[in-house]
Protein backbone atom coordinates (compact mmCIF):
# COMPACT_ATOMS: atom_id res chain seq x y z
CA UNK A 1 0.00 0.00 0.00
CA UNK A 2 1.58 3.39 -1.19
CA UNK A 3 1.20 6.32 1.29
CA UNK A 4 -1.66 7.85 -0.81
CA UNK A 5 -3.72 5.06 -0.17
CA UNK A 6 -2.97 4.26 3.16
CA UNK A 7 -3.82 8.13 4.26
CA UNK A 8 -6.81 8.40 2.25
CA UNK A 9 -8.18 5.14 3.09
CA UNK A 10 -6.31 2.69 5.94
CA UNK A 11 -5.51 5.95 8.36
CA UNK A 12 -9.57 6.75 8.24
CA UNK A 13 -9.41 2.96 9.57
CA UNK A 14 -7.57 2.84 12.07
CA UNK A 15 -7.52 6.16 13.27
CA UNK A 16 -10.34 5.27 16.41
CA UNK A 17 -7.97 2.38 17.58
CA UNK A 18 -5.14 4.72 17.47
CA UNK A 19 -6.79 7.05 19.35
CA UNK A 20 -8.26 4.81 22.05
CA UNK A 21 -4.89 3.38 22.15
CA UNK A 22 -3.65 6.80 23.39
CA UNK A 23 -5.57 7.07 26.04
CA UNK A 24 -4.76 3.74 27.67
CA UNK A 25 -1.04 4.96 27.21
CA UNK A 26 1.15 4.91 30.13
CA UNK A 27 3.64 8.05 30.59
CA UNK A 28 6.84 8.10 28.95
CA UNK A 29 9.62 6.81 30.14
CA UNK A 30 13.24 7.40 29.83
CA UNK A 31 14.61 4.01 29.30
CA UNK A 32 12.94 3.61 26.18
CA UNK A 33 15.12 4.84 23.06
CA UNK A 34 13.74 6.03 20.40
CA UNK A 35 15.12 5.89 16.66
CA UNK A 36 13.98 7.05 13.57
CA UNK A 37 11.25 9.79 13.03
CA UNK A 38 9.18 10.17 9.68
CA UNK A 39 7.04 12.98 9.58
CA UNK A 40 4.24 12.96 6.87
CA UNK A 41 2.46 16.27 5.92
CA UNK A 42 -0.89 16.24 3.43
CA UNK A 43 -3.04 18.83 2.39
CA UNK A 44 -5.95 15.77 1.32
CA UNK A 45 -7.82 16.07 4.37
CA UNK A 46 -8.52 20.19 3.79
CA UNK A 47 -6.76 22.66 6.57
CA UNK A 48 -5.81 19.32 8.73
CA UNK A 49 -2.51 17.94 9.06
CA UNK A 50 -0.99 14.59 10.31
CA UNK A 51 2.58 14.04 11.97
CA UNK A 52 3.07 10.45 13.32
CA UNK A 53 6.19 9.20 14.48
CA UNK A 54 7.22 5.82 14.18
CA UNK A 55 9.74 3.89 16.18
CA UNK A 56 12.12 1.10 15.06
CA UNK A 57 11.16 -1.14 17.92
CA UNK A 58 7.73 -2.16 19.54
CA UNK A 59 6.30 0.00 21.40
CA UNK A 60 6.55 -0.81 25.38
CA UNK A 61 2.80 -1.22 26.66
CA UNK A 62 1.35 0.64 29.05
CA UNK A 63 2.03 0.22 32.73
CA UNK A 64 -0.89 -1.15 34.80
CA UNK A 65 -1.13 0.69 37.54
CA UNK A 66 -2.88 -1.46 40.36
CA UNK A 67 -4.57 0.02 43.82
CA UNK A 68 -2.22 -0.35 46.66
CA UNK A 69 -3.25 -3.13 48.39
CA UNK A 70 -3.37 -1.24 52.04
CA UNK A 71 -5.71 0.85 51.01
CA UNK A 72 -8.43 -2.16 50.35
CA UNK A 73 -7.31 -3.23 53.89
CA UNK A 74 -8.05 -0.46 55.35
CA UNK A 75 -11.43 -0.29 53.39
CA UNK A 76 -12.21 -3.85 54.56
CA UNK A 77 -11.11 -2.52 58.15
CA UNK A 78 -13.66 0.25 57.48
CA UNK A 79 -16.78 -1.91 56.81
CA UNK A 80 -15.83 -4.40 59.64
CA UNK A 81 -15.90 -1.73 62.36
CA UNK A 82 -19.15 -0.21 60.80
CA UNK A 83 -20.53 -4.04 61.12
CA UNK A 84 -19.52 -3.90 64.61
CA UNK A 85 -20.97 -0.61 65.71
CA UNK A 86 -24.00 -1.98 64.19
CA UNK A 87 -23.80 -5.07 66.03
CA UNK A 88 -23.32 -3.26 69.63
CA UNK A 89 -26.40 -0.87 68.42
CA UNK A 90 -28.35 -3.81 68.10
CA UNK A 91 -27.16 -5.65 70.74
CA UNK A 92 -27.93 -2.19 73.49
CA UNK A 93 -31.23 -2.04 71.63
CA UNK A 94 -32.53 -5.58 72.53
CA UNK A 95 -31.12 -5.06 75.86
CA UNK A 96 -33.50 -2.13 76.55
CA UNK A 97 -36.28 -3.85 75.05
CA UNK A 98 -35.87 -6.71 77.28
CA UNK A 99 -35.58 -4.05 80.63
CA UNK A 100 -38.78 -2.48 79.23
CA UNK A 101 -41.85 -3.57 81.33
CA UNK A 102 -44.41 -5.54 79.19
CA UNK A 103 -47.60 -3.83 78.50
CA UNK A 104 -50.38 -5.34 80.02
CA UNK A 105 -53.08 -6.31 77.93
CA UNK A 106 -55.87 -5.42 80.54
CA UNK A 107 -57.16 -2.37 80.98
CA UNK A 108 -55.89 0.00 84.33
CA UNK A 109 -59.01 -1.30 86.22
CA UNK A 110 -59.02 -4.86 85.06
CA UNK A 111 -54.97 -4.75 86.22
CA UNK A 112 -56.56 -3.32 89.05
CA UNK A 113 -58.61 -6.19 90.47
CA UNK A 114 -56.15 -8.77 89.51
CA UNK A 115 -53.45 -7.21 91.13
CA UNK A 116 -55.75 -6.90 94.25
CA UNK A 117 -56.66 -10.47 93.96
CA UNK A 118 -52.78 -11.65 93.61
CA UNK A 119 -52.55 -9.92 97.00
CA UNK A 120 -55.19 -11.68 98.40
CA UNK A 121 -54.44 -15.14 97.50
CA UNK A 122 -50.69 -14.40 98.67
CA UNK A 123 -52.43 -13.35 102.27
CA UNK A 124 -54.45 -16.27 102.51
CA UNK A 125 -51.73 -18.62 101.73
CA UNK A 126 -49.45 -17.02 104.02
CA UNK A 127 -52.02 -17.27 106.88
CA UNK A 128 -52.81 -21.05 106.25
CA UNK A 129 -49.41 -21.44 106.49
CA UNK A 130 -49.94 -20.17 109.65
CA UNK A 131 -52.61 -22.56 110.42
CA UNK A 132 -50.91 -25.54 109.85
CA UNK A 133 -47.41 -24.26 111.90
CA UNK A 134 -50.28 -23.70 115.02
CA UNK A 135 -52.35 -26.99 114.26
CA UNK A 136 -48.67 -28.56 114.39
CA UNK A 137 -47.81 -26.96 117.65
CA UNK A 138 -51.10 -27.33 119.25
CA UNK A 139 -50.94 -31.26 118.40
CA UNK A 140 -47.80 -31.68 120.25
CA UNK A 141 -48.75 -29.44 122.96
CA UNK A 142 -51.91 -32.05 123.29
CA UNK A 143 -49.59 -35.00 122.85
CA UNK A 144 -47.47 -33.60 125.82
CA UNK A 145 -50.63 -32.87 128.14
CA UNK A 146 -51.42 -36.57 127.49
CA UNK A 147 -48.57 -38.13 128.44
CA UNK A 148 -48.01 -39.75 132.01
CA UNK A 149 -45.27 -37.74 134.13
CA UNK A 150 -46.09 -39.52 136.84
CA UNK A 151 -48.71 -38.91 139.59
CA UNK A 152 -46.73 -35.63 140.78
CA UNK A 153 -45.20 -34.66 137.00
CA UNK A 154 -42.24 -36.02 138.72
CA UNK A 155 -40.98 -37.04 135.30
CA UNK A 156 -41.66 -34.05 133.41
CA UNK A 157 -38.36 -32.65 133.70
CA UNK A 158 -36.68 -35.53 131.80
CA UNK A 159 -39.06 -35.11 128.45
CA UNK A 160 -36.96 -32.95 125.69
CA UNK A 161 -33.66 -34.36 127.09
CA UNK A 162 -31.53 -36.93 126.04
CA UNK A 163 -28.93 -39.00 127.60
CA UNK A 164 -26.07 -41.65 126.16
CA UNK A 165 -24.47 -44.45 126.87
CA UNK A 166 -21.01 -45.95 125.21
CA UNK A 167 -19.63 -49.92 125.04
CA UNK A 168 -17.20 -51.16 123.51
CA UNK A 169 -19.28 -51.06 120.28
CA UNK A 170 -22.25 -48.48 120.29
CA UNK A 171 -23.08 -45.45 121.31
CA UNK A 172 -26.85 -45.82 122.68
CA UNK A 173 -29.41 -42.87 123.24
CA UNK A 174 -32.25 -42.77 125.55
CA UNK A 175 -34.72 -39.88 124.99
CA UNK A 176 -37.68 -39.91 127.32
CA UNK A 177 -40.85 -40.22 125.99
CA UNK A 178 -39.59 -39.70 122.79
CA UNK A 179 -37.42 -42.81 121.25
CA UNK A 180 -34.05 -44.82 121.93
CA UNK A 181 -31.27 -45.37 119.23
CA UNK A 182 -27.88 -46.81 118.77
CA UNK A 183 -24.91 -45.56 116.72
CA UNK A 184 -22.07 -47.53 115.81
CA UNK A 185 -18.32 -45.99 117.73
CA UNK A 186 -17.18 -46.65 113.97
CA UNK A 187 -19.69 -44.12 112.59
CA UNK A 188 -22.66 -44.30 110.70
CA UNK A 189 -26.32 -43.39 110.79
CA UNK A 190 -28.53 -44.10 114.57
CA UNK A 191 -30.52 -47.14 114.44
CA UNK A 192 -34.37 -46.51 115.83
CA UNK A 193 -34.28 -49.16 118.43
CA UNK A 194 -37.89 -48.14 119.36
CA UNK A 195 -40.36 -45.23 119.88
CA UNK A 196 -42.45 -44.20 123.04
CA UNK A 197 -44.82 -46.40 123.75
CA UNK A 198 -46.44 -46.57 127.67
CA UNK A 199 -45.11 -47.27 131.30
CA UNK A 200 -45.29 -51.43 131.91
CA UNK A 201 -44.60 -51.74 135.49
CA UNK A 202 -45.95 -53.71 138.26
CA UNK A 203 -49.12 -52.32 139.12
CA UNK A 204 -47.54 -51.25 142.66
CA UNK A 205 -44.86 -49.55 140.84
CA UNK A 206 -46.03 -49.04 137.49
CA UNK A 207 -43.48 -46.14 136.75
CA UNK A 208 -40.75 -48.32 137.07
CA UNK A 209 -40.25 -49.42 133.65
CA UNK A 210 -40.80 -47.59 130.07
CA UNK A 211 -41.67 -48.92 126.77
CA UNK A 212 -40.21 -48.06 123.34
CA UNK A 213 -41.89 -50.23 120.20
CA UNK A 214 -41.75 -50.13 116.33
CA UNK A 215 -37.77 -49.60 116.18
CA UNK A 216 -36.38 -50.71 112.92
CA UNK A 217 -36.94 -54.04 112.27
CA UNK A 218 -33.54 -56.35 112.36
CA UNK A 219 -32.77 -58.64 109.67
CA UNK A 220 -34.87 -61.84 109.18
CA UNK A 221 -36.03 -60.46 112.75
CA UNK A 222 -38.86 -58.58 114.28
CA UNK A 223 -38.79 -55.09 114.63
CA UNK A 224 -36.59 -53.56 117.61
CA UNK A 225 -38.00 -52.20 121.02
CA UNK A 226 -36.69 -51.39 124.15
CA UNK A 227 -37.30 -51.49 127.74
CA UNK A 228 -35.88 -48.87 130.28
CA UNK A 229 -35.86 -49.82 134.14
CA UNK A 230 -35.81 -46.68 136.18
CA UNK A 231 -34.33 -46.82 139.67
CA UNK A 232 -33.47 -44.41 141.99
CA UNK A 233 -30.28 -42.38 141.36
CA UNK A 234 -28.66 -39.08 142.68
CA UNK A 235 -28.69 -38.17 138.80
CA UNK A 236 -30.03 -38.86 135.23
CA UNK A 237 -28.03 -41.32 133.57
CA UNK A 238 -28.01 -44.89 131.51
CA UNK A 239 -25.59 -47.14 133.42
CA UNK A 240 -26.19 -50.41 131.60
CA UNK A 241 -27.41 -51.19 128.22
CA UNK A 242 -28.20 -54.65 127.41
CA UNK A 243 -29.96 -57.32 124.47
CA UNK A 244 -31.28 -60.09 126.62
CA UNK A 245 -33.28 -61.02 123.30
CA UNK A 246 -32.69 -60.67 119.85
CA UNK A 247 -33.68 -56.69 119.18
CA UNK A 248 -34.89 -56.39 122.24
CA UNK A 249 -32.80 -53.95 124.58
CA UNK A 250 -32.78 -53.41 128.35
CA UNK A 251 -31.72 -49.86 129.48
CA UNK A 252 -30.76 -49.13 132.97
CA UNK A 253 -31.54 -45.49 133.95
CA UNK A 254 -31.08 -43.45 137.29
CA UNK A 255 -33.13 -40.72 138.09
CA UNK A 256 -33.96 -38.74 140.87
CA UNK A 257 -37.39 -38.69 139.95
CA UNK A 258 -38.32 -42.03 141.52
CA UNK A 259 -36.42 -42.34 144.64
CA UNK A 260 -38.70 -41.04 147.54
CA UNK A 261 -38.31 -38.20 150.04
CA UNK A 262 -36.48 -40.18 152.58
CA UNK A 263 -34.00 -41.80 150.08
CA UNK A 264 -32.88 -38.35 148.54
CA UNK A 265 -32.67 -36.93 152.01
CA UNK A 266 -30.38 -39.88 152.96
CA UNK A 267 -28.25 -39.67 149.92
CA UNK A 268 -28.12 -35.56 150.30
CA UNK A 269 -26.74 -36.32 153.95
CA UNK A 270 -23.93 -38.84 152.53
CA UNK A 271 -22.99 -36.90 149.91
CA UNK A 272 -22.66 -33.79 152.42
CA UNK A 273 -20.44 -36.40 154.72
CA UNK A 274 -18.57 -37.56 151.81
């Protein structure tokens, strides 16, 4: 293709790629030498003229410039802590919801009369509460009056105590008018050897000896029960524990409260000589 032809008919051509080619262009450089210019001139196209300069080697392409990588961190930075703020707005939002009180869904007066009846039913239950703690106390006050303390409440002293006795073996537990026990020296839980039951004495001396029945029962056995003899003594104390028959125990307790006038007169008089 002579020049004629090519400005007249391939420069109309490619002149757009040329010229979008330019503006992709990356700035000069330097390093790049350039050699040999041809400068063409035409009066074809009117008033307009064309210089191009052409260069013995390829032309170097554009440098890509790329986005510095720190700034997309910090843009990735940005948009996590905005996510977070949101999060904490959220998060301070649901918390007040959650203090807010709920709305009831009566009206004032309907709230009215159920809070008044909550505050009635809260009364009442508080007072049979009461009740029951006085029906309790009032049943063991009547159990008390019934029991036998002797013709002159001689005994009456001795109920709400309790009083042990060690062998070799056991630690046994006499509570009048309540129950007896044993405990093993080794440890362990008491054993129920029986629960008040009635005085059994002679009928000359009937409060001489004390009942305790329905202990726990003993294995492949009946179920444990003890007798206590009372004799006179300067004191309240078990001296002797015994199991004459199987799970059935004999207690030995001193007690002031059966030795007569005369007796505790004589043994005040010893002791004071003693």
């Amino acid at each position: 293709m002579d020049l004629d032809t090519f400005l007249n008919i391939g420069w109309i051509l490619i002149k757009p790629h040329y010229s979008m080619l330019n503006l992709f262009k990356g700035p000069e450089t330097d390093d790049v030498e350039v050699k040999g210019t041809a400068t063409v001139e035409s009066g074809g196209f009117g008033d307009d003229s064309l210089s191009t300069t052409e260069s013995s080697q390829p032309e170097v392409p554009p440098a890509v410039e790329y986005a510095d990588e720190t700034e997309d961190d910090e843009d990735d930075d940005d948009v996590e802590d905005e996510d977070l703020a949101k999060a904490e707005e959220a998060k301070e939002e649901d918390t007040t919801a959650a203090v807010e009180p709920t709305q009831s869904p009566y009206d004032e007066e309907t709230q009215r009369l159920i809070d008044d009846a909550n505050a009635a039913r809260k009364e009442y239950d508080e007072a049979n509460k009461n009740v029951g703690t006085l029906e309790t106390e009032i049943k063991d006050l009547k159990r008390v009056l019934e029991l036998d303390f002797g013709e002159e409440e001689q005994f009456a002293p001795l109920y709400g105590q309790c009083y042990e006795y060690e062998d070799r073996e056991y630690i046994y537990k006499l509570c009048p008018f309540d129950q007896t026990s044993q405990r093993p020296k080794s440890g362990g839980n008491d054993i129920n050897l029986g629960r008040w039951e009635n005085w059994i004495g002679p009928e000359n001396n009937l409060h001489s000896m004390m009942k305790y029945d329905h202990g726990l029962s003993c294995w492949n056995g009946p179920a444990r029960s003890t007798e206590v003899h009372v004799i006179c003594g300067v004191e309240n104390k078990i001296t002797a524990v015994s199991e004459p028959n199987k799970c059935v125990y004999l207690f030995e307790f001193e007690t002031p409260a059966v030795c007569s006038p005369a007796i505790m007169n004589s043994s005040e008089h010893l002791h004071e000589e003693l």
